[in-house]
C-alpha atoms as a PDB file:
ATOM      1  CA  UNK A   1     -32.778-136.962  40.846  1.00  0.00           C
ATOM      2  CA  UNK A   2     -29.611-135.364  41.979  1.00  0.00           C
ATOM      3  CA  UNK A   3     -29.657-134.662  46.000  1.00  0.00           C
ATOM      4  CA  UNK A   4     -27.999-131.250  47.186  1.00  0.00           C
ATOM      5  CA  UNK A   5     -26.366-130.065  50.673  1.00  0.00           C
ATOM      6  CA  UNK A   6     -28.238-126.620  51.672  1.00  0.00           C
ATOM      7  CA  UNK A   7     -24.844-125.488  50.261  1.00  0.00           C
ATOM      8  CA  UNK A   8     -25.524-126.365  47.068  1.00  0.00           C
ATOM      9  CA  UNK A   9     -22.880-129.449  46.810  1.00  0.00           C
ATOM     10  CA  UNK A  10     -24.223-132.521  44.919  1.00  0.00           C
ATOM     11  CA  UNK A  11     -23.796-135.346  47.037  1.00  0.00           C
ATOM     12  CA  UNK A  12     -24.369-138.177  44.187  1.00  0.00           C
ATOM     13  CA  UNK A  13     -20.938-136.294  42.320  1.00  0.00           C
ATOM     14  CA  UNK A  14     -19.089-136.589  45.675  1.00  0.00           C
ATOM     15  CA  UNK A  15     -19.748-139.875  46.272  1.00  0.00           C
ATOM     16  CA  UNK A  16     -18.706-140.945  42.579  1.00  0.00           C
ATOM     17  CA  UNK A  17     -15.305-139.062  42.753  1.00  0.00           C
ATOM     18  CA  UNK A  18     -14.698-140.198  46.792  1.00  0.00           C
ATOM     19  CA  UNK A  19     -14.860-144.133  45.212  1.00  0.00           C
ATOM     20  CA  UNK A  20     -12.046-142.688  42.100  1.00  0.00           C
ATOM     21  CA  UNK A  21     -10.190-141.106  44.499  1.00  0.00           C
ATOM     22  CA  UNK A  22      -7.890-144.664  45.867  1.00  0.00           C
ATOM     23  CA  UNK A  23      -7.430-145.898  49.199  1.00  0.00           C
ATOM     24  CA  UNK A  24      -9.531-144.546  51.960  1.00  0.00           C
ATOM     25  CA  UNK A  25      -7.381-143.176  55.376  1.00  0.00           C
ATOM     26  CA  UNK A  26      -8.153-146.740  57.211  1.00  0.00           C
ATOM     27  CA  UNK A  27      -6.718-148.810  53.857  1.00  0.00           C
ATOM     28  CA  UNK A  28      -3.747-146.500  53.449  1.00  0.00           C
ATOM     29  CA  UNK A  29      -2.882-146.923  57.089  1.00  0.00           C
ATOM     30  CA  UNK A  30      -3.764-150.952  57.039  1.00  0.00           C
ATOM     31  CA  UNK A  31      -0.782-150.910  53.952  1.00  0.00           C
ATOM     32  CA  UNK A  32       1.438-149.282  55.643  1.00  0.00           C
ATOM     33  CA  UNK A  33       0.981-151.115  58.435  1.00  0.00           C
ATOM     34  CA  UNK A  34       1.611-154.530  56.080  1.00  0.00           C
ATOM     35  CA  UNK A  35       4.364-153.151  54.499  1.00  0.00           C
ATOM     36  CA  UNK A  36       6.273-151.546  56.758  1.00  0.00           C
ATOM     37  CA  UNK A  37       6.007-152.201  60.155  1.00  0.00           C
ATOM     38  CA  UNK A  38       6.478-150.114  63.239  1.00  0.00           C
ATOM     39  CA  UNK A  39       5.033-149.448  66.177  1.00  0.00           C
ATOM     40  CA  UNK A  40       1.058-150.499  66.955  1.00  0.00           C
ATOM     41  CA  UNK A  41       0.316-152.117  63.776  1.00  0.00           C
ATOM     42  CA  UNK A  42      -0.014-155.932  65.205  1.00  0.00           C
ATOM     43  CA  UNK A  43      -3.534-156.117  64.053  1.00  0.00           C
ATOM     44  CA  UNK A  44      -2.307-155.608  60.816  1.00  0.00           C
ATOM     45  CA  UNK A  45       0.529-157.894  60.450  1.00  0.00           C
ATOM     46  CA  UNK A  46       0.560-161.690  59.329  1.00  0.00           C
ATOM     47  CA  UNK A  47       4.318-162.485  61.434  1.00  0.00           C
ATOM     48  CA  UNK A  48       3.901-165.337  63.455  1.00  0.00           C
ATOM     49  CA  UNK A  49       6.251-163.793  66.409  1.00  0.00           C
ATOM     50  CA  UNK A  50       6.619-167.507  68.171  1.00  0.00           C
ATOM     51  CA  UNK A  51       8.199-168.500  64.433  1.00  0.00           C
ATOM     52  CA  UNK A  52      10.354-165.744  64.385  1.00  0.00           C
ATOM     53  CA  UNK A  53      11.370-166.226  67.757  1.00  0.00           C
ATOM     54  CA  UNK A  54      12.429-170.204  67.100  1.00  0.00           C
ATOM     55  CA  UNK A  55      14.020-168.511  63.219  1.00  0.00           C
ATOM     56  CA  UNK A  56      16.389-166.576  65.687  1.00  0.00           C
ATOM     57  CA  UNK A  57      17.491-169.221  68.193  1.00  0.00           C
ATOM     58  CA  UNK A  58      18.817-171.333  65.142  1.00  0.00           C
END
């Protein structure tokens, strides 16, 4: 039994084509993040900074 909005929008259809639709807007920014760099993304990041630090002293 499909399950409407009082708009009339069937919420089982948006749900099936919001999982088709690729990354959400928190794993698009997370990728970036990985990818990229810049500034903020830390969290994201797998860099060691203390081995990159030692890396640039050699």
């Amino acid at each position: 039994m499909a399950k409407y909005t009082i708009a009339g929008t069937d919420i089982d259809l948006v749900k099936k084509k919001n999982q088709q639709s690729g990354m959400s807007y928190n794993e698009a920014k997370a990728f970036i993040a990985a990818t990229t760099g810049g500034h903020g993304t830390r969290r994201y990041s797998n860099t060691d900074p203390g081995l990159i630090k030692e890396k640039l002293k050699h």
